[in-house]
Protein backbone atom coordinates (compact mmCIF):
# COMPACT_ATOMS: atom_id res chain seq x y z
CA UNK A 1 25.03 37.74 -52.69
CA UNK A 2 24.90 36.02 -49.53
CA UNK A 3 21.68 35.04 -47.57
CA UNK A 4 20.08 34.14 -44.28
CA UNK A 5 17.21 31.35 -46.57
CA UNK A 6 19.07 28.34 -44.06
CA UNK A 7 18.14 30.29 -40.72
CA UNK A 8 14.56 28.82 -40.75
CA UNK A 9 15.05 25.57 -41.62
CA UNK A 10 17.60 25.01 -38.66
CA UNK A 11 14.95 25.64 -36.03
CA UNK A 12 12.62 23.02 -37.38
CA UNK A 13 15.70 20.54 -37.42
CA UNK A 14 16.91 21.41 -34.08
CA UNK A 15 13.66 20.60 -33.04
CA UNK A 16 13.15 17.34 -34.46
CA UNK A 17 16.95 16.13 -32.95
CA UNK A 18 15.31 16.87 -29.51
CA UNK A 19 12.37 15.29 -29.56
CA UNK A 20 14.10 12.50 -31.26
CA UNK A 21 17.08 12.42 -28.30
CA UNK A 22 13.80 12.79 -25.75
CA UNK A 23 12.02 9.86 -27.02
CA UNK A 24 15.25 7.41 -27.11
CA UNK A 25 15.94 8.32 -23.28
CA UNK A 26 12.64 7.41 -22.43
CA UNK A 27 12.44 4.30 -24.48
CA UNK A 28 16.07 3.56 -22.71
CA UNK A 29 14.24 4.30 -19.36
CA UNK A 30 11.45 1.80 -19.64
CA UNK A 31 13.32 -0.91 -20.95
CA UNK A 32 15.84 -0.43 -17.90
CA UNK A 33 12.70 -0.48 -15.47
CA UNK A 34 11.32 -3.75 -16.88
CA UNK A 35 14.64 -5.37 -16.67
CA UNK A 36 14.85 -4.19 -13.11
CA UNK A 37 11.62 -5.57 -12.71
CA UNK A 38 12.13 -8.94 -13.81
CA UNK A 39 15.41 -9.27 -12.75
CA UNK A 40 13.78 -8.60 -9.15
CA UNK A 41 11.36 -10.92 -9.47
CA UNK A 42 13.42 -13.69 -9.99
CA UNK A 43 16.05 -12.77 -7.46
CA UNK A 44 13.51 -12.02 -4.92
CA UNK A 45 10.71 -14.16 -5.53
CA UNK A 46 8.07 -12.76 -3.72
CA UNK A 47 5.10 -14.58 -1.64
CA UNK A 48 1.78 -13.31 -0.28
CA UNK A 49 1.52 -12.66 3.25
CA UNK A 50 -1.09 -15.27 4.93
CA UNK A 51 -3.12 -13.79 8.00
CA UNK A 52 -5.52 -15.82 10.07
CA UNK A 53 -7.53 -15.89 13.23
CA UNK A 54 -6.25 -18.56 15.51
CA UNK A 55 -8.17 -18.12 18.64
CA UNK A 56 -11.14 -15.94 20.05
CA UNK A 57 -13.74 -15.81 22.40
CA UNK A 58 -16.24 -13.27 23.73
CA UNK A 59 -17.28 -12.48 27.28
CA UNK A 60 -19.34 -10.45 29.46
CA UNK A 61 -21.90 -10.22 26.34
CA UNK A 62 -24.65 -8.03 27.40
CA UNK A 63 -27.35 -6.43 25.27
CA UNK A 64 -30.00 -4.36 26.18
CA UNK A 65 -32.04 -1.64 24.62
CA UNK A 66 -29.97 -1.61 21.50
CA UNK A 67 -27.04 -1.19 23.72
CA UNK A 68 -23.96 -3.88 23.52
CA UNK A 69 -21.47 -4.61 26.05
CA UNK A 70 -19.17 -7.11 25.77
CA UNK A 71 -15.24 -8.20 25.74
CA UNK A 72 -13.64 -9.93 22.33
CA UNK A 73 -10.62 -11.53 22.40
CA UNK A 74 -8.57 -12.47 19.16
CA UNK A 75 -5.27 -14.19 18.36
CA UNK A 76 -3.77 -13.00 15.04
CA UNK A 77 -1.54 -15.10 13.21
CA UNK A 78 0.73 -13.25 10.74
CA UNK A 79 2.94 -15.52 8.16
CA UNK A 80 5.56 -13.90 6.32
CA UNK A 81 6.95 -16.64 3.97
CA UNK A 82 9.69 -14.60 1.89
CA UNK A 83 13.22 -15.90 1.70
CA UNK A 84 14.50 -11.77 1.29
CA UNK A 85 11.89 -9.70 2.29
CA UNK A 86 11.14 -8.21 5.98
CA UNK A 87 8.51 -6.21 7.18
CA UNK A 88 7.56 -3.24 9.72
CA UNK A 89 4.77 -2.88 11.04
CA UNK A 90 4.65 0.56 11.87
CA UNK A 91 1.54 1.22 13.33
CA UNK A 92 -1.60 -1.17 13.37
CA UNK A 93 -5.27 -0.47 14.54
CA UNK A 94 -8.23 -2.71 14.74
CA UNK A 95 -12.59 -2.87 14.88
CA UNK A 96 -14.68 -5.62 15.43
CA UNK A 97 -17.86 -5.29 13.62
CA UNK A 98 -21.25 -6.86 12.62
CA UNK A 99 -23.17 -6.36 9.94
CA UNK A 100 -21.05 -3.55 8.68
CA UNK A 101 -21.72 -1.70 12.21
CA UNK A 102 -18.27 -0.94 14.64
CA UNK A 103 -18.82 -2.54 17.71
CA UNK A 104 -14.96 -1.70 19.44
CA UNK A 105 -12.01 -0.52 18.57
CA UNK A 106 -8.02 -1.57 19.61
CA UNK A 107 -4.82 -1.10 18.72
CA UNK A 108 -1.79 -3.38 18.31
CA UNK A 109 1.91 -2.31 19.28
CA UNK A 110 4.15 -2.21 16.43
CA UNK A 111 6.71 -4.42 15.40
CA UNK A 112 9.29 -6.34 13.01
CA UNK A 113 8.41 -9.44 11.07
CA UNK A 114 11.75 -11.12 9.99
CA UNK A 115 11.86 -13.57 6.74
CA UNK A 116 10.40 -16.34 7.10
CA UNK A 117 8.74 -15.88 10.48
CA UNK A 118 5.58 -16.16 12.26
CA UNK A 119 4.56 -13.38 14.44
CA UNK A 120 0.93 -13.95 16.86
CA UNK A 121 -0.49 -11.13 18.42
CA UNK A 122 -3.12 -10.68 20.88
CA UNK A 123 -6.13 -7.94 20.05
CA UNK A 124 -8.30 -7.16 22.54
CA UNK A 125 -11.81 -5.24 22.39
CA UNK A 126 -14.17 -3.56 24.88
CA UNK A 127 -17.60 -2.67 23.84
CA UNK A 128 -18.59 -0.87 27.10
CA UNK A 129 -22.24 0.60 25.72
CA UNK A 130 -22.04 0.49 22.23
CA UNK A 131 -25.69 1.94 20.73
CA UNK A 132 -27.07 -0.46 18.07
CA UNK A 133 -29.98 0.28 15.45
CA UNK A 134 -32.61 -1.86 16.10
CA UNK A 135 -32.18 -3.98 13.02
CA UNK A 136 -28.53 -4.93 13.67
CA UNK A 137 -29.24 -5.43 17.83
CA UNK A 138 -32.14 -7.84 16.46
CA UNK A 139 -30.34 -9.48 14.18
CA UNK A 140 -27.31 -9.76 16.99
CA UNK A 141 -29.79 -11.32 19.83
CA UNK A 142 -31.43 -13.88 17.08
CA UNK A 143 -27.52 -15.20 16.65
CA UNK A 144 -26.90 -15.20 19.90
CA UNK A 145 -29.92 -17.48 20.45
CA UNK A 146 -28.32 -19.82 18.31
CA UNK A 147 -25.19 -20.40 19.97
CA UNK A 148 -22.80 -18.39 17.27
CA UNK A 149 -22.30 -15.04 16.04
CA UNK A 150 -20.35 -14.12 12.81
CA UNK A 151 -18.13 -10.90 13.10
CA UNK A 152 -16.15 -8.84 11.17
CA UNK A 153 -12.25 -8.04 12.24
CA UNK A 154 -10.80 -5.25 10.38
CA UNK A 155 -6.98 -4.46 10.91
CA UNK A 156 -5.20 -1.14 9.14
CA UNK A 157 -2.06 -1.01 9.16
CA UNK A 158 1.18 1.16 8.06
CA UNK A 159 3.77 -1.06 6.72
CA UNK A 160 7.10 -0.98 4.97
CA UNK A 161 8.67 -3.91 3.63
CA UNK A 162 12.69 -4.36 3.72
CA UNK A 163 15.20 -6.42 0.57
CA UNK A 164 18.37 -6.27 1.99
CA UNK A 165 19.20 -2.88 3.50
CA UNK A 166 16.52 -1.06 0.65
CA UNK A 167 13.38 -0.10 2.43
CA UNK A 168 10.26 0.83 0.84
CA UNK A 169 8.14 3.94 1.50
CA UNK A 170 5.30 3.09 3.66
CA UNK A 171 2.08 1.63 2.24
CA UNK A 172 -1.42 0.61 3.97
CA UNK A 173 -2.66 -2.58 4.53
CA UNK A 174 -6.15 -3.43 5.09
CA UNK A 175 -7.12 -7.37 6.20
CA UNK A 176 -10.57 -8.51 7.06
CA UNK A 177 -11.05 -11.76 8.97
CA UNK A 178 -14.65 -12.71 9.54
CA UNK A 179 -14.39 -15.57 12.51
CA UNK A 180 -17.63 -16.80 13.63
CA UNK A 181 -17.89 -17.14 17.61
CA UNK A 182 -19.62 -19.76 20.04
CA UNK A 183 -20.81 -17.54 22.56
CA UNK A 184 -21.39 -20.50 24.97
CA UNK A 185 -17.89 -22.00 24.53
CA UNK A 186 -15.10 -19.54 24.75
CA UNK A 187 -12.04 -19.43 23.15
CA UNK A 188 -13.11 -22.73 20.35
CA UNK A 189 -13.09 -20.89 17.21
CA UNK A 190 -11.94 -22.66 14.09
CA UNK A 191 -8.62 -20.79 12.23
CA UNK A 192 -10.24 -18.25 10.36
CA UNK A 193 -8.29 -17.36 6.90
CA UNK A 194 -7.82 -13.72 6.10
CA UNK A 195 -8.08 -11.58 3.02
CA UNK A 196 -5.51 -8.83 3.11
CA UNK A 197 -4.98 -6.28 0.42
CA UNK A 198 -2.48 -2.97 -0.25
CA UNK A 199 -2.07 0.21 -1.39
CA UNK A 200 0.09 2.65 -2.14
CA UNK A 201 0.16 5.93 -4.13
CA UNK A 202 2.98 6.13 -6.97
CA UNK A 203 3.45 9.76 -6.14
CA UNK A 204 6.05 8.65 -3.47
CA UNK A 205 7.62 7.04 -5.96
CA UNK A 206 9.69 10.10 -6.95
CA UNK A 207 10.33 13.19 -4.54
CA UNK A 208 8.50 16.62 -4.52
CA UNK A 209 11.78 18.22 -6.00
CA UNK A 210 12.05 15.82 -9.09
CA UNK A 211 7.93 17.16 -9.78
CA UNK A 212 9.18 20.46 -9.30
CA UNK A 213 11.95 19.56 -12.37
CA UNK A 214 9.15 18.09 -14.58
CA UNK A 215 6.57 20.58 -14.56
CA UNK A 216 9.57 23.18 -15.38
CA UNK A 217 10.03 21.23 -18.07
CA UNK A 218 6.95 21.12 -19.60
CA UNK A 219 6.33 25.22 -19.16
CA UNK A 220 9.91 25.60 -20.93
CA UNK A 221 8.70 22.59 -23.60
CA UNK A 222 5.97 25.06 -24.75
CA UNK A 223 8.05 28.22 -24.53
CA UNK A 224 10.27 25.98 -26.83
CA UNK A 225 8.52 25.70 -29.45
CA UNK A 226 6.68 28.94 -29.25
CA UNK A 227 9.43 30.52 -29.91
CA UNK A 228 11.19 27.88 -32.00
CA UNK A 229 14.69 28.57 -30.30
CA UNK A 230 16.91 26.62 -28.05
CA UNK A 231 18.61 28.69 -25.16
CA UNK A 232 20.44 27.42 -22.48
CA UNK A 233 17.80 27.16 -19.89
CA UNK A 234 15.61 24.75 -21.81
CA UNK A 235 19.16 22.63 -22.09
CA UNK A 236 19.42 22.81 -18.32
CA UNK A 237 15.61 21.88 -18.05
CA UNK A 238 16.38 18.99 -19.62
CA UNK A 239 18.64 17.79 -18.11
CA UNK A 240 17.57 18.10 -14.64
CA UNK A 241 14.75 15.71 -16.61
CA UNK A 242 16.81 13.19 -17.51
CA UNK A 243 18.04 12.95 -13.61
CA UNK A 244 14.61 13.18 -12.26
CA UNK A 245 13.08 10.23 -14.27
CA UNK A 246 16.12 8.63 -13.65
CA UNK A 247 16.12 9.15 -9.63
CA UNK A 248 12.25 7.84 -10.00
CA UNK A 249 13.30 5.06 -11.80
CA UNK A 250 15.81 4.01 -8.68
CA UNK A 251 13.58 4.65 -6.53
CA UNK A 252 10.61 2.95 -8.06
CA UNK A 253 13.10 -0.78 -8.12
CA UNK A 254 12.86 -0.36 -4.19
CA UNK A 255 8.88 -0.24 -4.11
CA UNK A 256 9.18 -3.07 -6.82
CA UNK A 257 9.43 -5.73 -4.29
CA UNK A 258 6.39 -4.34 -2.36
CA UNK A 259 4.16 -4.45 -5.39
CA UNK A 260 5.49 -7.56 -6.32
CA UNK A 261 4.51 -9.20 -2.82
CA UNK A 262 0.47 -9.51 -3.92
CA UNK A 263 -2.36 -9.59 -1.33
């Protein structure tokens, strides 16, 4: 007499071929990505970017009663040294600051670095009355007296880099110069070296759809094995996966080359 004793035992098997076709995809999908990886790195060879302060000076310094006025005047040196790798500079603002205080604020009009270029730029500041506590404007006055003042240049900017005609999403980039100023001298400052740094959030990595696809997934990965049955939705689920890991895998080569560039 016939009987149904092999209808439980397929479940748990079914099961066990899916996880087991799951974990080979993703093992296949992060052994692609490192390849990518390295086989960018040595393609593209990526350099850090080198800012400095060439030139400054400040004028018209006037404080009084915890109040500063005054004009600064920076030249910005910006040194992209990649063979393969261009760069926008989409939008850029600037302070000048002292002892952690903002004295001014700027802005800088955007533009394209090419390979291999160096791009100056001019950035201009005007403290008209700036209010002071009294422990930074006495601090301030005592370096005056001695014929140079240490500040604090802070540019932000909103960059995307460029490797052929692949551009990356955009990412922030933060540089802080600290040039020291003769107040009596203008415009003799020694070249001031930067430190720049990046960031970027991996969520743009992949596109609101593809997290859409993946947290689907997951809800119809428990239903899955709640019920312990395979229907044709969790199949589609599944494979909308498999494309959404692999359209964040493409899309994560591009932003390799911008993580790869180190500040």
């Amino acid at each position: 007499m016939p009987t149904s004793a092999s209808q439980p035992s397929q479940a748990p098997k079914s099961k066990s071929n899916l996880i087991r076709i799951i974990a080979i995809v993703l093992l296949a999908l992060i052994v692609l990505l490192g390849l990518v990886v390295l086989i960018t790195w040595l393609v593209v060879k990526p350099k850090r970017l080198v800012y400095t302060i060439e030139n400054g000076s400040i004028q018209n310094f006037n404080l009084t009663n915890d109040h500063l006025s005054a004009n600064f005047y920076f030249v910005v040196r910006s040194y992209n040294p990649n063979k393969r790798v261009s760069i926008y500079y989409d939008s850029i603002g600037a302070t000048v600051n002292y002892n952690d205080q903002t004295l001014a604020f700027s802005g800088v009009e955007p533009f394209y670095q090419r390979r291999r270029n160096v791009t100056r730029f001019d950035v201009k500041f005007t403290a008209p009355s700036t209010a002071l506590s009294s422990s930074v404007s006495k601090d301030l006055m005592l370096e005056k007296r001695s014929g140079k003042i240490q500040f604090d240049v802070w540019l932000k900017a909103r960059i995307r880099f460029k490797v052929g005609a692949l551009k990356s999403h955009h990412r922030t980039l933060r540089v802080s110069c600290s040039p020291v100023l003769e107040v009596s001298r203008p415009k003799n400052l020694k070249r001031t070296y930067c430190y720049a740094d990046i960031w970027s959030s991996l969520r743009h990595a992949c596109n609101f759809n593809d997290l859409i696809f993946l947290y689907c997934l997951r809800f119809n990965f428990y239903q899955f094995f709640a019920r312990q049955t395979v229907t044709s939705t969790v199949f589609f689920m599944y494979s909308w996966t498999i494309y959404a890991c692999s359209h964040c895998c493409v899309l994560l080569c591009v932003e390799v080359v911008s993580f790869l560039v180190r500040f």
